[in-house]
PDB file of N, CA and C in Angstrom:
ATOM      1  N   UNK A   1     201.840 -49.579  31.266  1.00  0.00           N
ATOM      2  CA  UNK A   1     201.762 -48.226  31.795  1.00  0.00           C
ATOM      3  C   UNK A   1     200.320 -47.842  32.128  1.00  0.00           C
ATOM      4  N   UNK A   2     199.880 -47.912  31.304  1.00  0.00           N
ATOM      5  CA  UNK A   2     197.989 -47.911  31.286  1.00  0.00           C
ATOM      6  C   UNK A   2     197.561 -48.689  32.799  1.00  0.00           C
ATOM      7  N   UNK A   3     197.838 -49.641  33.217  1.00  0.00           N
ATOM      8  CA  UNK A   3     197.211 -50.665  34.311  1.00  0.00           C
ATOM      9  C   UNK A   3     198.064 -49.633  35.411  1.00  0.00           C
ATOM     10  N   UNK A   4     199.225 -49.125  35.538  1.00  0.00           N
ATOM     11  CA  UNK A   4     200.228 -48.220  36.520  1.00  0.00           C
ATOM     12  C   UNK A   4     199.311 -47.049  37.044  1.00  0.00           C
ATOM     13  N   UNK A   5     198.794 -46.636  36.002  1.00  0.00           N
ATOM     14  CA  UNK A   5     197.626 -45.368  35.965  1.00  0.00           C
ATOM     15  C   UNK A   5     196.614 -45.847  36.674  1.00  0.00           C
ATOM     16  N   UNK A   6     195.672 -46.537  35.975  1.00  0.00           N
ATOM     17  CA  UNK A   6     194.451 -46.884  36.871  1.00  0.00           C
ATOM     18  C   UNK A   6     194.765 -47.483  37.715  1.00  0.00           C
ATOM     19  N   UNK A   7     195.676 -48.292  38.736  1.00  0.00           N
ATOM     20  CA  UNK A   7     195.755 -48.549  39.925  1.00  0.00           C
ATOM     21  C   UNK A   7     196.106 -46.973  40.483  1.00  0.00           C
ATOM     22  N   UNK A   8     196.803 -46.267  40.126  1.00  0.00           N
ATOM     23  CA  UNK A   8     196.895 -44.961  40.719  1.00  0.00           C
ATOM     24  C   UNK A   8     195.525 -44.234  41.281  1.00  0.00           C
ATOM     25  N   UNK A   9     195.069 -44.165  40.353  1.00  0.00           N
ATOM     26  CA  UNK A   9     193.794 -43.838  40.177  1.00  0.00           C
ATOM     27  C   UNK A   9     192.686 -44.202  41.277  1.00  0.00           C
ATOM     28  N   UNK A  10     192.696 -45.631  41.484  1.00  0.00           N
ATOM     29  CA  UNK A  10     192.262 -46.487  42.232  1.00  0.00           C
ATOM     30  C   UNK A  10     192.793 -46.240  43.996  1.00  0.00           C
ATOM     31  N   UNK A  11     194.079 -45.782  44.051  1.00  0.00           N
ATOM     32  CA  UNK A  11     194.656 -45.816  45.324  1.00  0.00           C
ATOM     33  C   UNK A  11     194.466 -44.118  45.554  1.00  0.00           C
ATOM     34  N   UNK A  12     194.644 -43.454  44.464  1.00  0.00           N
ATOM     35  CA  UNK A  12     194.277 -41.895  44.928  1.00  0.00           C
ATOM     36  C   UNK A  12     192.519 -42.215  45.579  1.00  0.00           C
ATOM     37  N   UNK A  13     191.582 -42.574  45.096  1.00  0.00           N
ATOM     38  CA  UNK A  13     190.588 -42.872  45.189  1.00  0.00           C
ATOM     39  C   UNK A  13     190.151 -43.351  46.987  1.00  0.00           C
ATOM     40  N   UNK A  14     190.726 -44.476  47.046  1.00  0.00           N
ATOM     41  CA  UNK A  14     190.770 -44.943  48.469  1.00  0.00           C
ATOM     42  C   UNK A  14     191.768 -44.079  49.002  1.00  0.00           C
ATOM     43  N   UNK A  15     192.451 -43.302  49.213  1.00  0.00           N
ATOM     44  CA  UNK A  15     192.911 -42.098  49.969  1.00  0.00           C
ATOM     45  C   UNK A  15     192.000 -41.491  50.105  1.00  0.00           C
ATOM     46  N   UNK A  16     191.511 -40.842  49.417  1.00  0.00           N
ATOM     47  CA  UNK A  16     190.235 -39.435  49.624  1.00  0.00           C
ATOM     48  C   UNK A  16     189.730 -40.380  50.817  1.00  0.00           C
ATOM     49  N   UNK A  17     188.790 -41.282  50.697  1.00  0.00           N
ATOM     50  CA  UNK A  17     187.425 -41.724  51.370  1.00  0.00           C
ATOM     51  C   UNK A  17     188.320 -41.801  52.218  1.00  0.00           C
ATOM     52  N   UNK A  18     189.551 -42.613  52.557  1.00  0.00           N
ATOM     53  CA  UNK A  18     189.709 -42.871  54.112  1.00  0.00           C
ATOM     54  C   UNK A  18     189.732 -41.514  54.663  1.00  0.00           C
ATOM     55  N   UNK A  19     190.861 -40.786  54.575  1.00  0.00           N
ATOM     56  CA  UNK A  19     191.200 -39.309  54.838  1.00  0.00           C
ATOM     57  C   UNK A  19     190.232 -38.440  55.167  1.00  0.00           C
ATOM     58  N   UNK A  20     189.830 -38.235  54.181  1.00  0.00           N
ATOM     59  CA  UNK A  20     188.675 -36.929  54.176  1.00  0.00           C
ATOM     60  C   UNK A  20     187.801 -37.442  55.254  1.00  0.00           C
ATOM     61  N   UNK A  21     186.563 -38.260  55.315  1.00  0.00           N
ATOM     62  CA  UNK A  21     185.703 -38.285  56.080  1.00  0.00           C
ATOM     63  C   UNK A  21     186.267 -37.801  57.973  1.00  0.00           C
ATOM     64  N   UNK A  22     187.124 -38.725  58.118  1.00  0.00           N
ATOM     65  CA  UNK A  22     187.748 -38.647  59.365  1.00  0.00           C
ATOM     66  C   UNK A  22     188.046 -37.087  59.935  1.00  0.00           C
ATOM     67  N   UNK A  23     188.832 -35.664  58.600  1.00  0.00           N
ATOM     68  CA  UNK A  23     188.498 -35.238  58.719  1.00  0.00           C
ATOM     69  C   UNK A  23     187.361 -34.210  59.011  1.00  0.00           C
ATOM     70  N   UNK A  24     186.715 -34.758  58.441  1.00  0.00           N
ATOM     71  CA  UNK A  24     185.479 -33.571  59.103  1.00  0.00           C
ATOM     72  C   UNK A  24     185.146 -33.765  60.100  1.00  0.00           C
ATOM     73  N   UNK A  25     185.299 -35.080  60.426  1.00  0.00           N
ATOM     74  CA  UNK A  25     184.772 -35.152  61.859  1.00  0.00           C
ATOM     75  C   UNK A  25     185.692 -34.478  62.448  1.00  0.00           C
ATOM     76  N   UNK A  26     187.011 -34.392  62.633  1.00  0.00           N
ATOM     77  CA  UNK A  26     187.809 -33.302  63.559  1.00  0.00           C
ATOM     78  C   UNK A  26     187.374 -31.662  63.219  1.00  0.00           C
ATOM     79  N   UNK A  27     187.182 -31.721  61.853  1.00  0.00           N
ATOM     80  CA  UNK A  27     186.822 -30.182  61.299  1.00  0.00           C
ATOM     81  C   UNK A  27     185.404 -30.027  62.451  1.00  0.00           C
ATOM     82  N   UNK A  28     184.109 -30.794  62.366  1.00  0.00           N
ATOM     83  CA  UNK A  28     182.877 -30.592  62.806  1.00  0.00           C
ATOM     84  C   UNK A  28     183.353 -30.123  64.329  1.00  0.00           C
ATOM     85  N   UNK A  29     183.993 -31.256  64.738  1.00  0.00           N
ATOM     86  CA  UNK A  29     183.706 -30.754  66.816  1.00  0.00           C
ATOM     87  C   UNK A  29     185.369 -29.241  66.802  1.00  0.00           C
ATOM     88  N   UNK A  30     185.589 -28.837  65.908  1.00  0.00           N
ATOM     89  CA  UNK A  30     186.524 -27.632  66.379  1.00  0.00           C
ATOM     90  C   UNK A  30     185.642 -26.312  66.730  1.00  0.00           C
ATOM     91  N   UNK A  31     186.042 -25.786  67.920  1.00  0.00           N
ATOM     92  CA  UNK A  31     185.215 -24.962  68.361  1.00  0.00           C
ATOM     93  C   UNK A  31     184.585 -23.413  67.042  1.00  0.00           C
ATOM     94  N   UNK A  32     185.164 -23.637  65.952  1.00  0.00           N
ATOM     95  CA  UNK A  32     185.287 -22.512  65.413  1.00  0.00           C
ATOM     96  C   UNK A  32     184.591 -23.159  64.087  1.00  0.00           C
ATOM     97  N   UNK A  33     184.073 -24.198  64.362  1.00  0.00           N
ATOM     98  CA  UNK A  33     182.680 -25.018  64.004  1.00  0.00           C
ATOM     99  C   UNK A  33     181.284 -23.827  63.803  1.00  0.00           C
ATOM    100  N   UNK A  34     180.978 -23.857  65.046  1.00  0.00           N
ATOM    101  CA  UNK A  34     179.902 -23.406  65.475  1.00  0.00           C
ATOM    102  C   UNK A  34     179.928 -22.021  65.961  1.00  0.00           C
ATOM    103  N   UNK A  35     178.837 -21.116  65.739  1.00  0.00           N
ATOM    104  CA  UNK A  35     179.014 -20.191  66.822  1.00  0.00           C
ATOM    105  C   UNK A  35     178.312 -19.862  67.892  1.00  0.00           C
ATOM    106  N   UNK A  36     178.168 -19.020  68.614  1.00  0.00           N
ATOM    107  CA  UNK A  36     177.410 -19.024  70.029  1.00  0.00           C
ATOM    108  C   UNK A  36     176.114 -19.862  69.979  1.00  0.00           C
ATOM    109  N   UNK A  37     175.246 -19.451  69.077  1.00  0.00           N
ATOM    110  CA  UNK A  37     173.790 -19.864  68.980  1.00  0.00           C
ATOM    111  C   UNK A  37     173.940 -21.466  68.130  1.00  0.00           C
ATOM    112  N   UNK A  38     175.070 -21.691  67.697  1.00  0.00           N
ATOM    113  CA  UNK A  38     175.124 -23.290  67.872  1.00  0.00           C
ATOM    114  C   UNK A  38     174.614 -23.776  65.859  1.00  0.00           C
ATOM    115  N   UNK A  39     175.408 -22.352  64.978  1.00  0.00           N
ATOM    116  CA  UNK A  39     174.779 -21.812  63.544  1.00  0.00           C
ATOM    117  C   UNK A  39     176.299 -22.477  62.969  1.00  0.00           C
ATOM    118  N   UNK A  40     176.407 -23.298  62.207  1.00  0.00           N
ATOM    119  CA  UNK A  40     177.163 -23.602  61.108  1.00  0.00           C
ATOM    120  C   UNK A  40     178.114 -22.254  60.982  1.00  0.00           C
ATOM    121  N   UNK A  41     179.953 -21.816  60.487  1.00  0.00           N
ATOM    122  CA  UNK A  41     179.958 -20.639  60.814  1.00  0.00           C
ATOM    123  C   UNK A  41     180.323 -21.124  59.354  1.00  0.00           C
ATOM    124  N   UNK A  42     181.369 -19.852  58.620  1.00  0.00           N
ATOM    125  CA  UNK A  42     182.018 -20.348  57.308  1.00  0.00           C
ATOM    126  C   UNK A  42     183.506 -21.153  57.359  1.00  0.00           C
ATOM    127  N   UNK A  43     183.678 -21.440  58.370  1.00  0.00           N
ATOM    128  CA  UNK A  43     184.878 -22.547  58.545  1.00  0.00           C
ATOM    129  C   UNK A  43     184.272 -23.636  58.327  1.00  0.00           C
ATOM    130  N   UNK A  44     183.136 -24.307  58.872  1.00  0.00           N
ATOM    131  CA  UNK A  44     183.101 -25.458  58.819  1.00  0.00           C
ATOM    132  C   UNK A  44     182.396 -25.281  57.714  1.00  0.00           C
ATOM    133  N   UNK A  45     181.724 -24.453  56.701  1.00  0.00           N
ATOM    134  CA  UNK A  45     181.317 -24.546  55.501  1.00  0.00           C
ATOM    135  C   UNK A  45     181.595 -24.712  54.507  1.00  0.00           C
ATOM    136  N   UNK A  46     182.985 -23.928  54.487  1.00  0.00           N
ATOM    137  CA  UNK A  46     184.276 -23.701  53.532  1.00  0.00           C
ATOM    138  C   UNK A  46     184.411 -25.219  53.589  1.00  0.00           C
ATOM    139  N   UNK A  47     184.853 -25.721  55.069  1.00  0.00           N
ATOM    140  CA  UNK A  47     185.488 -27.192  54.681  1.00  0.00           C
ATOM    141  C   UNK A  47     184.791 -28.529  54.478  1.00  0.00           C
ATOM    142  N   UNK A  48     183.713 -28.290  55.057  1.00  0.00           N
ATOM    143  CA  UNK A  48     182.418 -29.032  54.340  1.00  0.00           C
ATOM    144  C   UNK A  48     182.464 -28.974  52.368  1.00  0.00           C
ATOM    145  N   UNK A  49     182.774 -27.787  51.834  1.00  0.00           N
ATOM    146  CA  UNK A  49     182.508 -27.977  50.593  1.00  0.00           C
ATOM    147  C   UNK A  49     183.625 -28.665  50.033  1.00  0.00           C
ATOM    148  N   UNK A  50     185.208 -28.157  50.457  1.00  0.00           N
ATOM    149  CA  UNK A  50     186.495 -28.764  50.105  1.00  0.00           C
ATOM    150  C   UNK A  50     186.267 -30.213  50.409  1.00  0.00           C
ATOM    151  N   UNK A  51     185.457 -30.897  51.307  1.00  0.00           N
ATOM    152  CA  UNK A  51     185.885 -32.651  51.622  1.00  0.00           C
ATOM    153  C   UNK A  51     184.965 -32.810  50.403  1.00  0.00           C
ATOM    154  N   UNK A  52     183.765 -32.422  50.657  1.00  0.00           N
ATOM    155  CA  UNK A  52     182.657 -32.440  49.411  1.00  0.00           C
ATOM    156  C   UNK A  52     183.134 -32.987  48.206  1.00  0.00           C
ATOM    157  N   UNK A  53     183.716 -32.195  47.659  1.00  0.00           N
ATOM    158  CA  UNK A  53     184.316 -31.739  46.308  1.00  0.00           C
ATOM    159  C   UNK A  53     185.763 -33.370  45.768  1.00  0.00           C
ATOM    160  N   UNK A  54     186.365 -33.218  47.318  1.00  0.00           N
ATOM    161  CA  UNK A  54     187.358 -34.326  47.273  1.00  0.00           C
ATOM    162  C   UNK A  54     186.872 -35.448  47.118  1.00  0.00           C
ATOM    163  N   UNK A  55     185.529 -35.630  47.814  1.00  0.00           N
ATOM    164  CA  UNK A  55     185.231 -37.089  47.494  1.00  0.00           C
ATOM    165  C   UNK A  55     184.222 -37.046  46.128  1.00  0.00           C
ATOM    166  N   UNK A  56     183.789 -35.796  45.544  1.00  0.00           N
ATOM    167  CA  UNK A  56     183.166 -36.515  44.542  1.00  0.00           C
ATOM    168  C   UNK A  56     184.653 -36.728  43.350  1.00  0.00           C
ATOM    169  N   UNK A  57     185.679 -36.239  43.696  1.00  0.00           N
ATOM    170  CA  UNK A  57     187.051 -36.628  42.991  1.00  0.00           C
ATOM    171  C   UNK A  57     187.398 -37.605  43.291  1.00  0.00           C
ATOM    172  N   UNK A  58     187.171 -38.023  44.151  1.00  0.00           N
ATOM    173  CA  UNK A  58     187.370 -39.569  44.522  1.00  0.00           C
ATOM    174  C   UNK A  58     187.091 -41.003  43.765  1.00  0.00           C
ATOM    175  N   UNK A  59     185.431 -40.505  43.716  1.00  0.00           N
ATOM    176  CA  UNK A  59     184.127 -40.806  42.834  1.00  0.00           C
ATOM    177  C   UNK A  59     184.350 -41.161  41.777  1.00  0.00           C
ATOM    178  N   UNK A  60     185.490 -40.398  41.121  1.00  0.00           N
ATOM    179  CA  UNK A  60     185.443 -39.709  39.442  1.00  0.00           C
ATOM    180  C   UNK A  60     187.062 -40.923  39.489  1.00  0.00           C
ATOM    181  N   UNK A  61     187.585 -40.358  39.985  1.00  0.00           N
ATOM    182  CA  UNK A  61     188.793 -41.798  39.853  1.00  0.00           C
ATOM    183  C   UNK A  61     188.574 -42.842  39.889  1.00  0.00           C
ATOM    184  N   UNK A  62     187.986 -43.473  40.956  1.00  0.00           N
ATOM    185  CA  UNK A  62     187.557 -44.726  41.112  1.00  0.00           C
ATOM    186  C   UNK A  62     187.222 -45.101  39.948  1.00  0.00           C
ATOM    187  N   UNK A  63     185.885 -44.438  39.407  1.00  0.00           N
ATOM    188  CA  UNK A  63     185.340 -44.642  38.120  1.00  0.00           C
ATOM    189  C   UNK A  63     186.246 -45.295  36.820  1.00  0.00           C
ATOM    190  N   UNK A  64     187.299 -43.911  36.626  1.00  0.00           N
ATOM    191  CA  UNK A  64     188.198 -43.858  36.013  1.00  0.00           C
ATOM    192  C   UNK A  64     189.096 -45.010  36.010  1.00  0.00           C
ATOM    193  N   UNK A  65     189.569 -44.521  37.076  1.00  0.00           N
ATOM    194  CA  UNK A  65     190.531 -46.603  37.152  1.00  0.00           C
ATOM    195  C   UNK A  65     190.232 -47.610  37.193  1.00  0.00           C
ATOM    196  N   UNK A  66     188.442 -47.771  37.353  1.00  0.00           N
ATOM    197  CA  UNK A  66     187.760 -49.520  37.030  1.00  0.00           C
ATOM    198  C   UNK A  66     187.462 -49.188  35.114  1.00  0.00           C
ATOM    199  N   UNK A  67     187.179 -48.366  34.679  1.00  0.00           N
ATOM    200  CA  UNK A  67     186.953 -48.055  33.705  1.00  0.00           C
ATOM    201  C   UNK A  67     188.385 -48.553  32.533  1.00  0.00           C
ATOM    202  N   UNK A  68     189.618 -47.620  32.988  1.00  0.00           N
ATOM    203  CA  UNK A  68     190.480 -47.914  32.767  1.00  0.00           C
ATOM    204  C   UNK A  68     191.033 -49.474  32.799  1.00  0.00           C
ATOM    205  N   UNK A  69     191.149 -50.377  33.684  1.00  0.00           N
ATOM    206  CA  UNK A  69     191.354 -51.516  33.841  1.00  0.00           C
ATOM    207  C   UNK A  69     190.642 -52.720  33.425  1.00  0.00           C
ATOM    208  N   UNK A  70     189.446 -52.389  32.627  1.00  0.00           N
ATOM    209  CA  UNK A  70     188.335 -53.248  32.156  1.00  0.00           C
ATOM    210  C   UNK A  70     188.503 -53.047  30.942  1.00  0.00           C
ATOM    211  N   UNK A  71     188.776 -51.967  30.343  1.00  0.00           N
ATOM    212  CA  UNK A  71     189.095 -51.376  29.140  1.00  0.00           C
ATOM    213  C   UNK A  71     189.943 -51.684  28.296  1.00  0.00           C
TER     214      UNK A  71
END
């Protein structure tokens, strides 16, 4: 059960990184990105911090499930 987990762990992990990054790049070029003068607005800030946040969860699993599996 233990090895079921940290491969979980491991595959939640490689989800984030693929996923997320790709998003932002669609998040970055949406017009509601930027505003007139070309200023970061709070959409793309907001979601800048949410991918942020996902991949340092990412980070923390990975960890977790090599940790777990060595263990």
């Amino acid at each position: 059960m233990e090895t079921l987990l940290a491969v979980l762990l491991l595959v939640n992990a490689a989800f984030n990184v693929v996923v997320w990054p790709r998003f932002f790049g669609r998040i970055a070029k949406d017009p509601r990105a930027r505003d007139a003068a070309g200023k970061p607005t709070r959409f793309l800030i907001v979601h800048a911090v949410l991918i942020g946040l996902a991949l340092v969860l990412a980070l923390v699993s990975a960890v977790a499930g090599v940790w777990a599996l060595i263990a």
